[in-house]
PDB file of N, CA and C in Angstrom:
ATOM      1  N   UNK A   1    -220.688  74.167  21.453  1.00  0.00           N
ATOM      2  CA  UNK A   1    -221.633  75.242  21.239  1.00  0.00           C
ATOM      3  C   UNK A   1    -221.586  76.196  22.426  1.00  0.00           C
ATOM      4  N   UNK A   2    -221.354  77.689  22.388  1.00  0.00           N
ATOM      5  CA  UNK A   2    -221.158  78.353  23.215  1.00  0.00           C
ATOM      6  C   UNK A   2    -222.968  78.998  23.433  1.00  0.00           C
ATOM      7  N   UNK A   3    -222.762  79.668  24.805  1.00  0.00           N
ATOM      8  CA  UNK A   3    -224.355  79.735  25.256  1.00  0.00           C
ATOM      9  C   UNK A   3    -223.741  81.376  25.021  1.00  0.00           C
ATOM     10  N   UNK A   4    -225.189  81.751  24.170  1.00  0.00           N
ATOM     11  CA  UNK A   4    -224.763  83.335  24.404  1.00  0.00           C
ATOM     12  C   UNK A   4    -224.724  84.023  25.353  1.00  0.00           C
ATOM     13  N   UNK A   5    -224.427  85.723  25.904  1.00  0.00           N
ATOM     14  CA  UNK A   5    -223.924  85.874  26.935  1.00  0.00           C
ATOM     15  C   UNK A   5    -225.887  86.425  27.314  1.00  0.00           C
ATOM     16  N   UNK A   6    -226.511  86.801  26.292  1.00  0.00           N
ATOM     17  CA  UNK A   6    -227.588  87.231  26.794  1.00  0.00           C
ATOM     18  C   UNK A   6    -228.449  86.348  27.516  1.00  0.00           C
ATOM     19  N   UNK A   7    -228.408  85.064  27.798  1.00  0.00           N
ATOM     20  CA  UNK A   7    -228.713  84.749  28.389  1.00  0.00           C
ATOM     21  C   UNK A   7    -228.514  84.278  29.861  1.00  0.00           C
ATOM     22  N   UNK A   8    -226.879  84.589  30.183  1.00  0.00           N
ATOM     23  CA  UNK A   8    -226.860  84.684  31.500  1.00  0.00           C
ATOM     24  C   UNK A   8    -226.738  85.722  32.165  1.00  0.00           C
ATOM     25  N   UNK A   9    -227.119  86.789  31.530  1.00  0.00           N
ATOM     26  CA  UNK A   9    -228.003  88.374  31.874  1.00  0.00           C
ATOM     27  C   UNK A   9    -228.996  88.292  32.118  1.00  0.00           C
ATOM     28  N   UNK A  10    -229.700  87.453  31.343  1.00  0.00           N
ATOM     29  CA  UNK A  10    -231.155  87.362  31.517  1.00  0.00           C
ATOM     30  C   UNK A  10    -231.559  86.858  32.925  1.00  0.00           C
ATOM     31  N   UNK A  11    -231.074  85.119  32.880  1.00  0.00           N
ATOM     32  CA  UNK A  11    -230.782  84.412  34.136  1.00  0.00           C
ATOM     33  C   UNK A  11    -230.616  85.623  35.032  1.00  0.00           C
ATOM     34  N   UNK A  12    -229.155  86.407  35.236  1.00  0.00           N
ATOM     35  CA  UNK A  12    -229.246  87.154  36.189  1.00  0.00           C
ATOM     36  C   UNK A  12    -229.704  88.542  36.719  1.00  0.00           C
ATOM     37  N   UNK A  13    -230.397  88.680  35.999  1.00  0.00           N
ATOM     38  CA  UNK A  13    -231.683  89.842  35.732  1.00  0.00           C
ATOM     39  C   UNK A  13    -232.740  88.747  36.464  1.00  0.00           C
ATOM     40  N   UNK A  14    -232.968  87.882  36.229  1.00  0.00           N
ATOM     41  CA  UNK A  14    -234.457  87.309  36.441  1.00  0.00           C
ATOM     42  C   UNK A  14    -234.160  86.868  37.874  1.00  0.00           C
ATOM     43  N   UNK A  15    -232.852  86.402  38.523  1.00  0.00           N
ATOM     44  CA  UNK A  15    -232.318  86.070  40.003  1.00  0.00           C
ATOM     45  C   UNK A  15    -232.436  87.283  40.521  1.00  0.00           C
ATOM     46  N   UNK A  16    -231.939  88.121  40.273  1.00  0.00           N
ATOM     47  CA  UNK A  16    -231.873  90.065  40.895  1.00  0.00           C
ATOM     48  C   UNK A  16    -233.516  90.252  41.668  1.00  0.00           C
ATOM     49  N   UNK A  17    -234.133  90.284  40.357  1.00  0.00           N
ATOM     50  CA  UNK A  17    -235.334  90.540  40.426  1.00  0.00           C
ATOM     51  C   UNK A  17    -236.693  89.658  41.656  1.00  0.00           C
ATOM     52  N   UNK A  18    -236.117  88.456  41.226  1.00  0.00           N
ATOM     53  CA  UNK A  18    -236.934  87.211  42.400  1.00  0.00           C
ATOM     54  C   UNK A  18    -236.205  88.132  44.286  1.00  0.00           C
ATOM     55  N   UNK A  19    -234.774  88.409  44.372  1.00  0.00           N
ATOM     56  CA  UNK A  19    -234.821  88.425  45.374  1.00  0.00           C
ATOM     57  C   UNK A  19    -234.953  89.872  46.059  1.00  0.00           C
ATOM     58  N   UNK A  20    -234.984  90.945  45.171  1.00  0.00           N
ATOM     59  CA  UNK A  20    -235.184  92.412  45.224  1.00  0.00           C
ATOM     60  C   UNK A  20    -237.142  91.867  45.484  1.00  0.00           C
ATOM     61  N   UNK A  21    -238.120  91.300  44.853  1.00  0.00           N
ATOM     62  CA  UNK A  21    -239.230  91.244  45.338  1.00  0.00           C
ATOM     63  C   UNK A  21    -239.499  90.229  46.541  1.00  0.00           C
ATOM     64  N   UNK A  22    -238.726  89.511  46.567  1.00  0.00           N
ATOM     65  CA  UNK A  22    -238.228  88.805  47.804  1.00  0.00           C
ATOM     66  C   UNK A  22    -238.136  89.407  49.180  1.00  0.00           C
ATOM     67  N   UNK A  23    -237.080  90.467  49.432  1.00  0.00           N
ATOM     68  CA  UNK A  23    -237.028  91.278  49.994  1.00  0.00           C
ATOM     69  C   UNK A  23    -238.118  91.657  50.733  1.00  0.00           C
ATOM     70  N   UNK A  24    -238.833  92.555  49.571  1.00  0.00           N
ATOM     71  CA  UNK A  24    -240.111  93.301  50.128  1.00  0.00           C
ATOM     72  C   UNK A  24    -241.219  93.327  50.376  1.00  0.00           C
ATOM     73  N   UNK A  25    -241.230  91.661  49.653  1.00  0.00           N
ATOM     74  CA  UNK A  25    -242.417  91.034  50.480  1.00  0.00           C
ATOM     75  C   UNK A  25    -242.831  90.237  51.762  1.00  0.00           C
ATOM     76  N   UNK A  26    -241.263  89.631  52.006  1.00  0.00           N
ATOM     77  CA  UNK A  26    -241.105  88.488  53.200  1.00  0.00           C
ATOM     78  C   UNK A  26    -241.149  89.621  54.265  1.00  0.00           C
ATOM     79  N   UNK A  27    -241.516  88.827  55.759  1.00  0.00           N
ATOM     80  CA  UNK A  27    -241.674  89.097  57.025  1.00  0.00           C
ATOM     81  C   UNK A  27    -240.661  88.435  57.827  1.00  0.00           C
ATOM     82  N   UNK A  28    -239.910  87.749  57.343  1.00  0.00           N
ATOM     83  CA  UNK A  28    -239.059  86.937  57.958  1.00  0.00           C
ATOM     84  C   UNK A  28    -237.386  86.808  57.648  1.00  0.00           C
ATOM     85  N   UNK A  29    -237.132  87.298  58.861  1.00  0.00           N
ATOM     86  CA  UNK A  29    -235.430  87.644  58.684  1.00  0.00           C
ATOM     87  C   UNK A  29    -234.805  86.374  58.104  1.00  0.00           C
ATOM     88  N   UNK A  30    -234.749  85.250  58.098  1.00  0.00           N
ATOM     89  CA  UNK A  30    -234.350  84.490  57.187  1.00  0.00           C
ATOM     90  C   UNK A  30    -235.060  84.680  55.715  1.00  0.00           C
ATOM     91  N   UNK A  31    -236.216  84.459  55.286  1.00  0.00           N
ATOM     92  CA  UNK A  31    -236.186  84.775  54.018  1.00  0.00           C
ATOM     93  C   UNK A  31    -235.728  86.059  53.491  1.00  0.00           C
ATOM     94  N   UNK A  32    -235.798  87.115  53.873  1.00  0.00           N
ATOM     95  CA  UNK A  32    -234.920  88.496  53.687  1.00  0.00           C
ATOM     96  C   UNK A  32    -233.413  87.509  53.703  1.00  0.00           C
ATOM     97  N   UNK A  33    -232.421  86.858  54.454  1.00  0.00           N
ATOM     98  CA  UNK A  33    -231.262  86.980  54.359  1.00  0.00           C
ATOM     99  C   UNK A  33    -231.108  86.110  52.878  1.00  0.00           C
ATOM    100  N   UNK A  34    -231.951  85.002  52.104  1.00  0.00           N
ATOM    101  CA  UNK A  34    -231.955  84.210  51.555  1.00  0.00           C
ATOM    102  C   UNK A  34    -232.513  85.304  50.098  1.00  0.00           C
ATOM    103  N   UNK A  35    -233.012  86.088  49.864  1.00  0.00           N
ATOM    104  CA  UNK A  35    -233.275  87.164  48.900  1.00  0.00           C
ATOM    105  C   UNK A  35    -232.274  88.110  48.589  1.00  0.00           C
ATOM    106  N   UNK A  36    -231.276  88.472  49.847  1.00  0.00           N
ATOM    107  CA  UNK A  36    -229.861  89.114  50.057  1.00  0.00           C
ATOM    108  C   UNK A  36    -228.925  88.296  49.078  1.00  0.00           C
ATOM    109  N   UNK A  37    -228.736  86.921  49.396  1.00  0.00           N
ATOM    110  CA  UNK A  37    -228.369  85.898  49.132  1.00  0.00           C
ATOM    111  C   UNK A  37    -228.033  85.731  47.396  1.00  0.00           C
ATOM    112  N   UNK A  38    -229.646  85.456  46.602  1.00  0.00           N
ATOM    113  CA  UNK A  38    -230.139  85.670  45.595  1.00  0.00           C
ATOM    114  C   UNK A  38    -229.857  86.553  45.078  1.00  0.00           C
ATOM    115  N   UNK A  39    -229.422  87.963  45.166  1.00  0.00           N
ATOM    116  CA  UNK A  39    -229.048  89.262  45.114  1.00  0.00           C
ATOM    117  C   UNK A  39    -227.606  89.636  44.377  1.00  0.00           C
ATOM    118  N   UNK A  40    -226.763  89.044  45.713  1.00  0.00           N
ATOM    119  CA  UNK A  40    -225.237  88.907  45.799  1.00  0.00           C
ATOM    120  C   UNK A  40    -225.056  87.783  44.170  1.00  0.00           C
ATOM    121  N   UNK A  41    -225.870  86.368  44.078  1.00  0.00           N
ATOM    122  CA  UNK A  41    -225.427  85.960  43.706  1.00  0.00           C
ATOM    123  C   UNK A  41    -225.231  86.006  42.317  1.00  0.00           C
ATOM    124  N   UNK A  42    -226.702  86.717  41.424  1.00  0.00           N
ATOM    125  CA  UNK A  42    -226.619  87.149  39.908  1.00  0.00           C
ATOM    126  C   UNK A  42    -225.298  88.299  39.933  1.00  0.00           C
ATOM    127  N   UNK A  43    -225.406  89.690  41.161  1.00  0.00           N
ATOM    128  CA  UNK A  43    -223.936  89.652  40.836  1.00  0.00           C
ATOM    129  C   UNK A  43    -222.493  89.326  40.325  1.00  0.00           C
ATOM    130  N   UNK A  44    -222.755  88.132  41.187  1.00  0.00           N
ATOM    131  CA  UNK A  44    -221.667  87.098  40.612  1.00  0.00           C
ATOM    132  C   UNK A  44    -221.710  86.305  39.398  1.00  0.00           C
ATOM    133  N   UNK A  45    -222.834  86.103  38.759  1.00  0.00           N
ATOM    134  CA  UNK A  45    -223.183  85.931  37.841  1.00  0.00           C
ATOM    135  C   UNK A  45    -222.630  86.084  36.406  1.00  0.00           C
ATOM    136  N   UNK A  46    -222.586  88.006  36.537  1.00  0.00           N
ATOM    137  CA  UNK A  46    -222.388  89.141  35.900  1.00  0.00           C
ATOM    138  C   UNK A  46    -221.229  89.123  35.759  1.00  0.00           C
ATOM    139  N   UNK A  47    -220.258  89.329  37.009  1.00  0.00           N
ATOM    140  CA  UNK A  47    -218.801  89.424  36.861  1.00  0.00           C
ATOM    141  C   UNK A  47    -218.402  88.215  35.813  1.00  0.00           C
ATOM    142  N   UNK A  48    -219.076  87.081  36.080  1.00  0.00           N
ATOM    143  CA  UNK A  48    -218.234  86.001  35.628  1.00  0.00           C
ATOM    144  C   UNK A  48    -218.491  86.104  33.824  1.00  0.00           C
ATOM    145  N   UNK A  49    -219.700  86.737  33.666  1.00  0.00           N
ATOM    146  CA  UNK A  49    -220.506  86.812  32.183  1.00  0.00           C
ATOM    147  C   UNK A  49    -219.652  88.165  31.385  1.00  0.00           C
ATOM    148  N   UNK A  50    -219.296  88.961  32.458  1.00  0.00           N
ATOM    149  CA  UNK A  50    -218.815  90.249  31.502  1.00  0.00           C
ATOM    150  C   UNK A  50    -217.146  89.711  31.304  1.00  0.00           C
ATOM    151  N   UNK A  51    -216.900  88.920  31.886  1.00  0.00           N
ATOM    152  CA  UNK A  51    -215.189  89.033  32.239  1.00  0.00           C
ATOM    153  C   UNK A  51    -214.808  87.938  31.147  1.00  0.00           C
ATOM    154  N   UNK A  52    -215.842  86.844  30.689  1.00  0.00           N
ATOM    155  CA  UNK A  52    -215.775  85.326  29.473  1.00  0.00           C
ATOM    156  C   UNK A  52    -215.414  86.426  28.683  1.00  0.00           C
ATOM    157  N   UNK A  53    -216.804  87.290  28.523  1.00  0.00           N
ATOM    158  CA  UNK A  53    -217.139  87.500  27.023  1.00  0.00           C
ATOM    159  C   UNK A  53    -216.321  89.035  26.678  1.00  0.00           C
ATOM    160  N   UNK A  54    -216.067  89.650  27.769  1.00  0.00           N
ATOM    161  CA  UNK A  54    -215.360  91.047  27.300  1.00  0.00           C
ATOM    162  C   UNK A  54    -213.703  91.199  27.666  1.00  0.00           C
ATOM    163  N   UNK A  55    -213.370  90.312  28.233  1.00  0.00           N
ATOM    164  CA  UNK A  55    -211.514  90.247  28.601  1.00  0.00           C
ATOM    165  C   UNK A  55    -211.162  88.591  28.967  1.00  0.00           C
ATOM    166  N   UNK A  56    -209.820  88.732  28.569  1.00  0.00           N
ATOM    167  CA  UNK A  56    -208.885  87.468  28.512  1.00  0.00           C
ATOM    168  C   UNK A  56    -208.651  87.274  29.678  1.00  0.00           C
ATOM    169  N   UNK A  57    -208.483  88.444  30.665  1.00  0.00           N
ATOM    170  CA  UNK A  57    -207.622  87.967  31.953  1.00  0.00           C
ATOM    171  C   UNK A  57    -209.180  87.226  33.313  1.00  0.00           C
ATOM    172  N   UNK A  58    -208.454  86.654  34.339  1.00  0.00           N
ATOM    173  CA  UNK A  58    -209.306  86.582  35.685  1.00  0.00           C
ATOM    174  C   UNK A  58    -210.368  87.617  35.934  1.00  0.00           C
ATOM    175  N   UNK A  59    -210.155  88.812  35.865  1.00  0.00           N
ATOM    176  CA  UNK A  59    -210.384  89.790  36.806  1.00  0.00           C
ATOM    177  C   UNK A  59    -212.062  89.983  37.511  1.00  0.00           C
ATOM    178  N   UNK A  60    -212.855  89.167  36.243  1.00  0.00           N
ATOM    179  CA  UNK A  60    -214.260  89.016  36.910  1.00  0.00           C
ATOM    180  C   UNK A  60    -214.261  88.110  37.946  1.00  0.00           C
ATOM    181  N   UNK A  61    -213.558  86.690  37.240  1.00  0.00           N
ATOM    182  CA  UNK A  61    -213.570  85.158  38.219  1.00  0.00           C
ATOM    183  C   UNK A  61    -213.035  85.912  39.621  1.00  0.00           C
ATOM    184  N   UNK A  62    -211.941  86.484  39.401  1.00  0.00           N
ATOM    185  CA  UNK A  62    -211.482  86.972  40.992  1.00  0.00           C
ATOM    186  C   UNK A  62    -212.278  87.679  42.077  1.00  0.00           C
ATOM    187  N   UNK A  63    -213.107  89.052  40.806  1.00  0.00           N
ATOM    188  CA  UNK A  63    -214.267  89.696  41.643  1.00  0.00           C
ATOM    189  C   UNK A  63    -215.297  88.371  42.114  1.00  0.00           C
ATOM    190  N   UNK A  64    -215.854  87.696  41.203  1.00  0.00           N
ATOM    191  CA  UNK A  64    -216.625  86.398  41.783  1.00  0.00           C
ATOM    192  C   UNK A  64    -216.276  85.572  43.114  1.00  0.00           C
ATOM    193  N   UNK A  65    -215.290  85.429  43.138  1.00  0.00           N
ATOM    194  CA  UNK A  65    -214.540  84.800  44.240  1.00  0.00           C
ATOM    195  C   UNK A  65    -214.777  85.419  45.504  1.00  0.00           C
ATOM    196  N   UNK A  66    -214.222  86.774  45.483  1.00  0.00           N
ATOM    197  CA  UNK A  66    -214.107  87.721  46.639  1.00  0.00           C
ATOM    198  C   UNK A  66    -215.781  87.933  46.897  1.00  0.00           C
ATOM    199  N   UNK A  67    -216.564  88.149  45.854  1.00  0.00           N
ATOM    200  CA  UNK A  67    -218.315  88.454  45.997  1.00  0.00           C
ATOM    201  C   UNK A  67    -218.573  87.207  46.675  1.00  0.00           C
ATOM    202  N   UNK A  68    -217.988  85.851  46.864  1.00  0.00           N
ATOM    203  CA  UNK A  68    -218.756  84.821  47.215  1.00  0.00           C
ATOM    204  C   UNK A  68    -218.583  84.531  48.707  1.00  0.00           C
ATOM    205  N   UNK A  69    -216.882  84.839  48.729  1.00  0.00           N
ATOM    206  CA  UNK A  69    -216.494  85.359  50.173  1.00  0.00           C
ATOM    207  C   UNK A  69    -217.531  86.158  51.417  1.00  0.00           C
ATOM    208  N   UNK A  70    -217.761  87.382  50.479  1.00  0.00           N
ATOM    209  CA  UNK A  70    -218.344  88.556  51.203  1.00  0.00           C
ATOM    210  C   UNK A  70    -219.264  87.615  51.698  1.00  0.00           C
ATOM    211  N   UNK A  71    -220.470  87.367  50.747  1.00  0.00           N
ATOM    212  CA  UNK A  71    -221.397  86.984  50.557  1.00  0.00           C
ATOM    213  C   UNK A  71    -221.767  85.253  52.080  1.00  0.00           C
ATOM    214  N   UNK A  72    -220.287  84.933  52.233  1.00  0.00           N
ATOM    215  CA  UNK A  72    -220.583  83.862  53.195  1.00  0.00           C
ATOM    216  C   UNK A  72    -219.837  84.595  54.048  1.00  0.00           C
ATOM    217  N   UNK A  73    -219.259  85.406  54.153  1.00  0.00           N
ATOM    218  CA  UNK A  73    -219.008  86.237  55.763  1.00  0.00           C
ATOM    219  C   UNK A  73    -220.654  86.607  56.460  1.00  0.00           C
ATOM    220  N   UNK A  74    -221.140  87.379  55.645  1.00  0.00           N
ATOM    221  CA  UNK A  74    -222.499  88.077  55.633  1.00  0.00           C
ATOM    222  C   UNK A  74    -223.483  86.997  56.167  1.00  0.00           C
ATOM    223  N   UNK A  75    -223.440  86.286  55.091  1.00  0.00           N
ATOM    224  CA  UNK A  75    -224.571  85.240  55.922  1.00  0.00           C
ATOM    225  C   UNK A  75    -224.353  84.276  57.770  1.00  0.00           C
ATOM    226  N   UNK A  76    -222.929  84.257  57.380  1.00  0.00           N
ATOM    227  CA  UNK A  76    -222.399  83.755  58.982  1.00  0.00           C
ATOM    228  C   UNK A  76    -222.926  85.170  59.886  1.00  0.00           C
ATOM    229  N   UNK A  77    -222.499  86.403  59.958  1.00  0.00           N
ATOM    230  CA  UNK A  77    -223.228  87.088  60.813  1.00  0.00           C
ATOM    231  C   UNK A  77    -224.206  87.219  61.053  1.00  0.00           C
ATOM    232  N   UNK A  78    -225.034  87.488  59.717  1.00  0.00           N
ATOM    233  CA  UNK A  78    -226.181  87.359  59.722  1.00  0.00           C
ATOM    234  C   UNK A  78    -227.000  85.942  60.555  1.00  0.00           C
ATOM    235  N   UNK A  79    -226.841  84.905  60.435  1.00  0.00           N
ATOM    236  CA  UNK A  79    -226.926  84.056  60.846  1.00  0.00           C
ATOM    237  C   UNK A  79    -226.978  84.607  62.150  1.00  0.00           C
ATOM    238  N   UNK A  80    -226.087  84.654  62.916  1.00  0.00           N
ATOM    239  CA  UNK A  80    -225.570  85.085  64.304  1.00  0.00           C
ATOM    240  C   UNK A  80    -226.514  85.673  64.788  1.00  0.00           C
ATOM    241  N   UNK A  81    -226.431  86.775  63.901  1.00  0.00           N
ATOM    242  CA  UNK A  81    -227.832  88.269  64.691  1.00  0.00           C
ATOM    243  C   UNK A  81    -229.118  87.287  64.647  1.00  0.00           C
ATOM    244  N   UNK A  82    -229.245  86.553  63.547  1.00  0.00           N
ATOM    245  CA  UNK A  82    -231.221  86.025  63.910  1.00  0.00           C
ATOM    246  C   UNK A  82    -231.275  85.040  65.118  1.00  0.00           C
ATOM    247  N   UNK A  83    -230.130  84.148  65.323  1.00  0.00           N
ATOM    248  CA  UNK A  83    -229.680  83.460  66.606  1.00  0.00           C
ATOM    249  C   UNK A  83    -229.940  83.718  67.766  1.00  0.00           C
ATOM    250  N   UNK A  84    -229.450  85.057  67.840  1.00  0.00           N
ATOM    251  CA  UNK A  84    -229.510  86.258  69.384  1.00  0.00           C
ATOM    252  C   UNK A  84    -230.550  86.419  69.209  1.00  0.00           C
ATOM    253  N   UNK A  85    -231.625  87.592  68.352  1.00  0.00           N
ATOM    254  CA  UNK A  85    -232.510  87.890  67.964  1.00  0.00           C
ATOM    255  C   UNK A  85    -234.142  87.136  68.551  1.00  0.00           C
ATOM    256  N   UNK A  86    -233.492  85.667  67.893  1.00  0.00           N
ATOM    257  CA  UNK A  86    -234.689  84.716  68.370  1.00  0.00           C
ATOM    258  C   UNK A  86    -234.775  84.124  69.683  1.00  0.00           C
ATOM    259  N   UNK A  87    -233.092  84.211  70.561  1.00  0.00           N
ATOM    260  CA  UNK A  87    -233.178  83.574  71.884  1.00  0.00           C
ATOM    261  C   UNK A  87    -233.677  84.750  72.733  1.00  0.00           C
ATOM    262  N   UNK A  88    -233.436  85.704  72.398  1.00  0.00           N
ATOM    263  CA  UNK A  88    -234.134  87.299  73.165  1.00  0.00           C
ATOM    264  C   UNK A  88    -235.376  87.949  73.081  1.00  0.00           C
ATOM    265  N   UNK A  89    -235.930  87.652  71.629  1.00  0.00           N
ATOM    266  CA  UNK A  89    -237.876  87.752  71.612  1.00  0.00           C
ATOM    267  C   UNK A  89    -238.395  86.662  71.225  1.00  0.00           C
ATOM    268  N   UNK A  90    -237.767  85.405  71.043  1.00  0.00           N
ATOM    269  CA  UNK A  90    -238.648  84.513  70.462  1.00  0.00           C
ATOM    270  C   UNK A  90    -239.386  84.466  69.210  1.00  0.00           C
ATOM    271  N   UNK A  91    -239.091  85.427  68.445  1.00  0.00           N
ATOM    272  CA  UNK A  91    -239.655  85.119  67.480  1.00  0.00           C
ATOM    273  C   UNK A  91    -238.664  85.692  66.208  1.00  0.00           C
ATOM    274  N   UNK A  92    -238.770  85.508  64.770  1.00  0.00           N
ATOM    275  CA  UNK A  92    -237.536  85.838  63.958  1.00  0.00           C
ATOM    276  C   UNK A  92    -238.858  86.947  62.818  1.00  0.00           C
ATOM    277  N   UNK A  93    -240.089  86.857  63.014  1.00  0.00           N
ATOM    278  CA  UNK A  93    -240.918  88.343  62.623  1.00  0.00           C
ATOM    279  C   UNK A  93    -240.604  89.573  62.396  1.00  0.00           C
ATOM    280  N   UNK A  94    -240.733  90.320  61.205  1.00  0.00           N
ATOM    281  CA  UNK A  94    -240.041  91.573  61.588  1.00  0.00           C
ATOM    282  C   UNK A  94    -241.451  92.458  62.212  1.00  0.00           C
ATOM    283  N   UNK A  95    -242.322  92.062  62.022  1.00  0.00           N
ATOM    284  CA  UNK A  95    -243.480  93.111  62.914  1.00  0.00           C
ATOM    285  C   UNK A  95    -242.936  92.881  64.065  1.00  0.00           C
ATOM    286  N   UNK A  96    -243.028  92.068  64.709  1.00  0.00           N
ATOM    287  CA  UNK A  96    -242.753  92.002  66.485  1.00  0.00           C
ATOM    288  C   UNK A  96    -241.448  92.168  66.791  1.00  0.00           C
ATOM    289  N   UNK A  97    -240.747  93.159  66.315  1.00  0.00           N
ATOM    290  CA  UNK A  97    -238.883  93.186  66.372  1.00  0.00           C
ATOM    291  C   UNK A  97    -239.245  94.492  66.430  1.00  0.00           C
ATOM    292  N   UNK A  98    -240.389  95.499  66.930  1.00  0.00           N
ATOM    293  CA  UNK A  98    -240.068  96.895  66.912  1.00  0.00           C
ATOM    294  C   UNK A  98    -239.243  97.195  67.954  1.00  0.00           C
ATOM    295  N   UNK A  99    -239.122  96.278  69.089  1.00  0.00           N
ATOM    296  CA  UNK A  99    -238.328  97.177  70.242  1.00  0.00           C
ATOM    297  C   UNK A  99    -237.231  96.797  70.308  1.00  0.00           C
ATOM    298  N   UNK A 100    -236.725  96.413  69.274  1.00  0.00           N
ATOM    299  CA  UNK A 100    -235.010  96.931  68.916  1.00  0.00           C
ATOM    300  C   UNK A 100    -234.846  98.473  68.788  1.00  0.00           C
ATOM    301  N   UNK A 101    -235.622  98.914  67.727  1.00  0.00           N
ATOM    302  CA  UNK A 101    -235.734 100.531  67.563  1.00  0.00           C
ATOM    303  C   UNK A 101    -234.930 100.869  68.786  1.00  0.00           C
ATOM    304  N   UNK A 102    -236.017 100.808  69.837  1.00  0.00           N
ATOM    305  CA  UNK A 102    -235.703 101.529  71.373  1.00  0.00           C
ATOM    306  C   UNK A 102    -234.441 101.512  71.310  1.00  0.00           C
TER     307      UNK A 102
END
């Protein structure tokens, strides 16, 4: 029994959405990178959902691949910056991170 495709649109409509409000509600550079995360990943989702159901060849699985790549480069830096971030103000808050601005 095949799962229709509308539902892993839906799924990734409903992942998009959790981490787009994710985003803009968290205060905290890890939950922001983990909503980023969530973001990237219905992306990938998509590629893999349009590429079953609308062409024979790889070409989504491959975009998926390379999106998952990005997606763990990103978080390794990311990672990095909240690392520095927290050994230099102590705290990973984005209120108390204004004097990066400077």
């Amino acid at each position: 029994m095949i799962i229709p495709a509308e539902y892993y649109l839906v799924l990734s409509a409903v992942l998009f959405f959790i981490g787009v409000f994710g985003f803009f509600t968290r205060r905290n550079l890890v939950s922001l990178l983990i909503s980023t995360e969530l973001m990237l990943n219905a992306v990938d989702i998509n590629f893999a959902v349009f590429n079953a159901y609308c062409y024979d060849h790889l070409e989504g699985y491959i975009f998926t691949l390379f999106g998952i790549g990005i997606a763990a480069a990103e978080t390794a830096v990311a990672i990095a910056i909240i690392i520095n971030v927290y050994r230099n103000m102590k705290t990973i808050h984005i209120k108390n991170l204004r004097e990066l601005k400077d």
